[in-house]
Protein backbone atom coordinates (compact mmCIF):
# COMPACT_ATOMS: atom_id res chain seq x y z
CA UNK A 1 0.00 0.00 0.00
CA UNK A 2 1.18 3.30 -1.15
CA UNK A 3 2.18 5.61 1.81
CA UNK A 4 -0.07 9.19 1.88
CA UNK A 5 1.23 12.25 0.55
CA UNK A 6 1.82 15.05 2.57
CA UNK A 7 0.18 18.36 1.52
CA UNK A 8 3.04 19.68 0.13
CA UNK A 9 3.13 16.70 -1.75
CA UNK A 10 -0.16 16.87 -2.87
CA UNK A 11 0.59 20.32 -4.40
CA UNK A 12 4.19 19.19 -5.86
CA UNK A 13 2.35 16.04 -7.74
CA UNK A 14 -0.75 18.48 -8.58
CA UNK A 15 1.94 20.48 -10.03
CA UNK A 16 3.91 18.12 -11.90
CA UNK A 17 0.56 16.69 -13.70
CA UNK A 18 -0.15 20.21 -14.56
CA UNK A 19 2.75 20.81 -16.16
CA UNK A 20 2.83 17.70 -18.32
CA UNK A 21 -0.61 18.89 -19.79
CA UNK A 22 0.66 21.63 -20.55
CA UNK A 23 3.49 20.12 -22.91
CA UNK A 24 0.40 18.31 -24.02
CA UNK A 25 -1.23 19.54 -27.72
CA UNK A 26 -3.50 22.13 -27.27
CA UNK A 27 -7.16 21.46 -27.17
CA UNK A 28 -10.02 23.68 -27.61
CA UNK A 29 -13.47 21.76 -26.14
CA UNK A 30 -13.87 24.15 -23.10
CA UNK A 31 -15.73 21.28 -21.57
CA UNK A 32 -12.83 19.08 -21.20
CA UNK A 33 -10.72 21.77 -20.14
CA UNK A 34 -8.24 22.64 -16.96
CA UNK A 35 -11.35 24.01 -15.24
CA UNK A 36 -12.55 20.17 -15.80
CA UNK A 37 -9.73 18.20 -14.39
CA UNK A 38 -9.12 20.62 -11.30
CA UNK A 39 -13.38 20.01 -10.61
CA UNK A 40 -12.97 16.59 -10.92
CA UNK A 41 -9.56 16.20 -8.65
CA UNK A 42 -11.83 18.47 -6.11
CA UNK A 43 -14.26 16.15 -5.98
CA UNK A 44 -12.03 13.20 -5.96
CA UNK A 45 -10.64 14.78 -2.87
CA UNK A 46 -14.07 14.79 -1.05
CA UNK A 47 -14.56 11.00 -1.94
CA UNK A 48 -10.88 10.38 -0.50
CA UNK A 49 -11.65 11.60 2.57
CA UNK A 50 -14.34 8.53 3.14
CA UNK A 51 -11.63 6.27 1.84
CA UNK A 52 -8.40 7.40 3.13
CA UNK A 53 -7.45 3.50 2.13
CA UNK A 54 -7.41 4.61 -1.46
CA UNK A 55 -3.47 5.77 -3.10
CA UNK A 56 -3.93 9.92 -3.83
CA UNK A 57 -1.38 9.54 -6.17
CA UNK A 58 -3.20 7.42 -8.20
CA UNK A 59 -6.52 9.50 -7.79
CA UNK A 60 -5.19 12.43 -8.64
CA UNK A 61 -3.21 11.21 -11.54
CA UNK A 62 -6.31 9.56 -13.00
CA UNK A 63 -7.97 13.17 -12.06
CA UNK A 64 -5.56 14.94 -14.20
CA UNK A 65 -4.80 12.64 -16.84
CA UNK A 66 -8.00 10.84 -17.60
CA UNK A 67 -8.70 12.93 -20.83
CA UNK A 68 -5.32 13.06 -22.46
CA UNK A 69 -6.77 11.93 -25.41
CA UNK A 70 -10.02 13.77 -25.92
CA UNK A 71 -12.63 12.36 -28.77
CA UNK A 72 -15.62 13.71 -29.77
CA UNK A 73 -18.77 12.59 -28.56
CA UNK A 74 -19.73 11.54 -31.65
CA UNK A 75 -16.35 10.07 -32.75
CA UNK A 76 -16.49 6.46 -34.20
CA UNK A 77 -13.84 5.55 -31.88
CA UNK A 78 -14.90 7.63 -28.68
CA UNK A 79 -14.75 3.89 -27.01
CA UNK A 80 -11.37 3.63 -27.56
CA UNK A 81 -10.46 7.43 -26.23
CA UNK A 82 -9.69 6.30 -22.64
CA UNK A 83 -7.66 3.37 -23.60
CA UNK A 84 -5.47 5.69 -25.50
CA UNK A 85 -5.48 8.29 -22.71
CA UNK A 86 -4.11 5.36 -20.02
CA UNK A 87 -1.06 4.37 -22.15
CA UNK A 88 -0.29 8.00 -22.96
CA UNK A 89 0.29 8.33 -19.15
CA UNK A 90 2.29 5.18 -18.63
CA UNK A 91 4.55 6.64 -21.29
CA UNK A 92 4.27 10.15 -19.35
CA UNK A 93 4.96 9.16 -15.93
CA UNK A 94 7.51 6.20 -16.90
CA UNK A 95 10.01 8.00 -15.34
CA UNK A 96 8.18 9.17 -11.92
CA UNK A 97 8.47 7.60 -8.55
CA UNK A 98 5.33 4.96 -9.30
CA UNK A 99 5.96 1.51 -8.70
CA UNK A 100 5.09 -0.38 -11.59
CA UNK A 101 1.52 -1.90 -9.61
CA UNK A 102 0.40 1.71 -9.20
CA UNK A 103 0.80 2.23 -13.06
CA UNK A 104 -0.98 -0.22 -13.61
CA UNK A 105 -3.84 1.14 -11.50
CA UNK A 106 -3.81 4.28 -13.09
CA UNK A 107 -3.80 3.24 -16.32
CA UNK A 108 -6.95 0.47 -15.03
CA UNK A 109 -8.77 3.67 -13.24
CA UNK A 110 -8.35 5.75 -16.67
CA UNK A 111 -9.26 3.51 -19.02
CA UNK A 112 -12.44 2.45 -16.56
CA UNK A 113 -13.63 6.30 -16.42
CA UNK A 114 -15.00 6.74 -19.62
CA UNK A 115 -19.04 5.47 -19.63
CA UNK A 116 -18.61 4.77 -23.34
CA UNK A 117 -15.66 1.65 -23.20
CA UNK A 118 -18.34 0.43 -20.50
CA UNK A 119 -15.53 -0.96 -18.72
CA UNK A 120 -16.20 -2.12 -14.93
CA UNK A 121 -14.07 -0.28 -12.36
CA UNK A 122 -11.86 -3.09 -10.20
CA UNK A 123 -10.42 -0.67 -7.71
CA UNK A 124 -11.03 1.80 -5.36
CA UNK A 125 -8.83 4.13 -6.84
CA UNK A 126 -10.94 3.46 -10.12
CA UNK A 127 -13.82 4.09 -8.86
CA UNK A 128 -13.01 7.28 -7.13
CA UNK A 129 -11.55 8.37 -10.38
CA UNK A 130 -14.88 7.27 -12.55
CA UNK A 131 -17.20 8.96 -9.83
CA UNK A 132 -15.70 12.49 -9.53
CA UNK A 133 -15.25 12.63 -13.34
CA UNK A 134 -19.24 11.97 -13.47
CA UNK A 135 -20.19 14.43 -11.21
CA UNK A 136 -19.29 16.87 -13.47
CA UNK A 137 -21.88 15.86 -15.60
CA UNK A 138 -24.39 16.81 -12.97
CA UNK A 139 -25.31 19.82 -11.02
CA UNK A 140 -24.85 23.51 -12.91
CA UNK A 141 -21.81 22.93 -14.71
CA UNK A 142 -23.10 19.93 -15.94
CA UNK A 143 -25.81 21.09 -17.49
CA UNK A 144 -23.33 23.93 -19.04
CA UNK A 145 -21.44 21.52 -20.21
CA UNK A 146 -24.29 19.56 -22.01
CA UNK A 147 -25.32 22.67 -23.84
CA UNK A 148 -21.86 23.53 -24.66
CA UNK A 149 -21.02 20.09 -25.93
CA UNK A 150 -24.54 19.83 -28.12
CA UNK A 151 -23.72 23.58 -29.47
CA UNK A 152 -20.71 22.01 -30.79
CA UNK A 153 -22.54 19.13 -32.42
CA UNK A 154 -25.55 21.25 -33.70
CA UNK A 155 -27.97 19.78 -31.83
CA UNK A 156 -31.48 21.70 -31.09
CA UNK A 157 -32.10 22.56 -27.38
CA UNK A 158 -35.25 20.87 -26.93
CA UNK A 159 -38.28 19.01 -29.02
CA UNK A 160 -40.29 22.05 -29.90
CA UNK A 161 -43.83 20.57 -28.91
CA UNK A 162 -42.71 17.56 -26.26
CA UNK A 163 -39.58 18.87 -24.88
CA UNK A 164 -40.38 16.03 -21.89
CA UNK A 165 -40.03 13.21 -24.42
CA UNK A 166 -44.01 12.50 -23.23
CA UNK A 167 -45.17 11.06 -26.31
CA UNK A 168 -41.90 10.22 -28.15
CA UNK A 169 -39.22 8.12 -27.66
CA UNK A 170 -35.82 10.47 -26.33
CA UNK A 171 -33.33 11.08 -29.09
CA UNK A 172 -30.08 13.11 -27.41
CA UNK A 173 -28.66 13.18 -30.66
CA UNK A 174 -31.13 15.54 -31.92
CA UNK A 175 -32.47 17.33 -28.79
CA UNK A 176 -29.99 18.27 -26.03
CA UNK A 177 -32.63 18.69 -23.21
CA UNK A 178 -33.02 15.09 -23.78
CA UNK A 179 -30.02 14.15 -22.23
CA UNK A 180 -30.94 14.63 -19.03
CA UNK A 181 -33.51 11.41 -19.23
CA UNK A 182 -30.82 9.60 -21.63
CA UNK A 183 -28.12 9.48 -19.77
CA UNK A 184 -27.85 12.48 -16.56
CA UNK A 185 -30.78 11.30 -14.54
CA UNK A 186 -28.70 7.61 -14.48
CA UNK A 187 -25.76 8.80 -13.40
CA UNK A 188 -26.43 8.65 -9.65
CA UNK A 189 -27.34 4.91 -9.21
CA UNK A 190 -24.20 4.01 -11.42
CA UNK A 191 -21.78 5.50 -8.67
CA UNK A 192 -19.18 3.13 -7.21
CA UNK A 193 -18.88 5.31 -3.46
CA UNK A 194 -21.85 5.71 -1.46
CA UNK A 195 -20.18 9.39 -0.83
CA UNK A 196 -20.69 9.89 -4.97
CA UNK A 197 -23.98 8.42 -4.34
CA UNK A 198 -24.86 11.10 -2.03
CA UNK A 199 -23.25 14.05 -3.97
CA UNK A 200 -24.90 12.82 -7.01
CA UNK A 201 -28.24 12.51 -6.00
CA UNK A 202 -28.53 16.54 -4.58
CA UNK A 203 -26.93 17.43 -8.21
CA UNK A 204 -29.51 15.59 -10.12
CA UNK A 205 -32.08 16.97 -8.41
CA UNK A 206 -31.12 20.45 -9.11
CA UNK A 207 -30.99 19.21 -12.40
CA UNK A 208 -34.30 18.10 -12.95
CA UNK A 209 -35.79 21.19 -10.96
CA UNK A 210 -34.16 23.21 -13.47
CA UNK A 211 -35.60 21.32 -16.03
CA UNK A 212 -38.80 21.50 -15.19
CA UNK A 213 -38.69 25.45 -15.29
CA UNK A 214 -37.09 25.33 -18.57
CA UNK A 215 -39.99 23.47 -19.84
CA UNK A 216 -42.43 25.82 -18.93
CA UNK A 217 -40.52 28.34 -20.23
CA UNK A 218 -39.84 26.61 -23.69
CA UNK A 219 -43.67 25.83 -23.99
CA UNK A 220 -45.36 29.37 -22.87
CA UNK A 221 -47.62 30.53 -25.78
């Protein structure tokens, strides 16, 4: 088991991640930005402190380096995006102080963040990593993020007549209110850590509240 980090080793690792993004090619989806990554490592850090079993290194690393290869949503190989992004960090951090066991969990908790490879999270440290990437999905960034991210792919904000899907089947791909119901309001019950659970749950419903007043909104005539 990997000893903790002190706090000043917390910031010197934090820093040493940042800096190999930033030798990293630039990117410009604002929704998988710095921002992102510093979010997601904040909310890794809340699930930590339930789990002070799990190795911070290997969080944060996961939290930092998860989306070093960054497909679009709607890429034919978007599945394969998080594979890529794990052995992109082995090669990165190669020559760090990680045994090789705790590359291998990092590249295991990258590859199982992604909810498109659909792969099953094994470790703690993995499932840390997957739930405090999802939460970003949820809550008021996450639903500027969805808008931003359907913007990009020309989707419509809502169904002009059913915007609740009521009497049609969802279709995200066409209508980015429909998200929510497709994959958003799922999110919760798919968390590995009863603490993501929790966290989840009081985003979501913020979510849906919103949603609700959007609707009425979107239909006033």
């Amino acid at each position: 088991k990997a000893s903790p980090m002190t706090p000043q080793q917390q910031t010197d690792w934090q820093n040493r991640l940042i800096t190999l993004l930033e030798q990293q090619p630039p990117d410009d989806d604002g929704a998988h930005d710095l921002s992102h990554l510093h979010r997601v490592w904040a909310v890794a850090r809340q699930l930590l402190a339930h789990h002070p079993e799990a190795d911070a290194r290997v969080v944060m690393a996961g939290c930092y380096l998860h989306d070093l290869v960054n497909l679009p949503k709607n890429h034919p190989q978007r599945q394969l995006a998080s594979h890529w992004s794990a052995e992109r960090a082995r090669q990165l951090l190669a020559d760090d102080a990680l045994s090789a066991e705790q590359l291998d969990n990092l590249a295991h908790a990258i590859e199982a963040h992604s909810y498109s490879a659909a792969i099953p999270p094994r470790t703690l440290e993995a499932k840390i990593v997957q739930d405090a990437d999802r939460m970003d999905a949820l809550g008021p960034v996450g639903l500027a993020r969805m808008f931003y991210v359907s913007g990009r792919m020309g989707r419509a904000l809502a169904h002009p007549l059913d915007p609740l899907a009521e009497q049609r089947g969802t279709d995200d791909q066409a209508w980015a209110l429909d998200h929510i119901a497709v994959k958003l309001a799922k999110l919760p019950a798919m968390m590995q850590t009863e603490a993501g659970r929790g966290i989840a749950e009081r985003k979501l419903q913020w979510l849906l509240a919103f949603r609700d007043e959007f609707c009425q909104d979107w239909m006033a005539r």
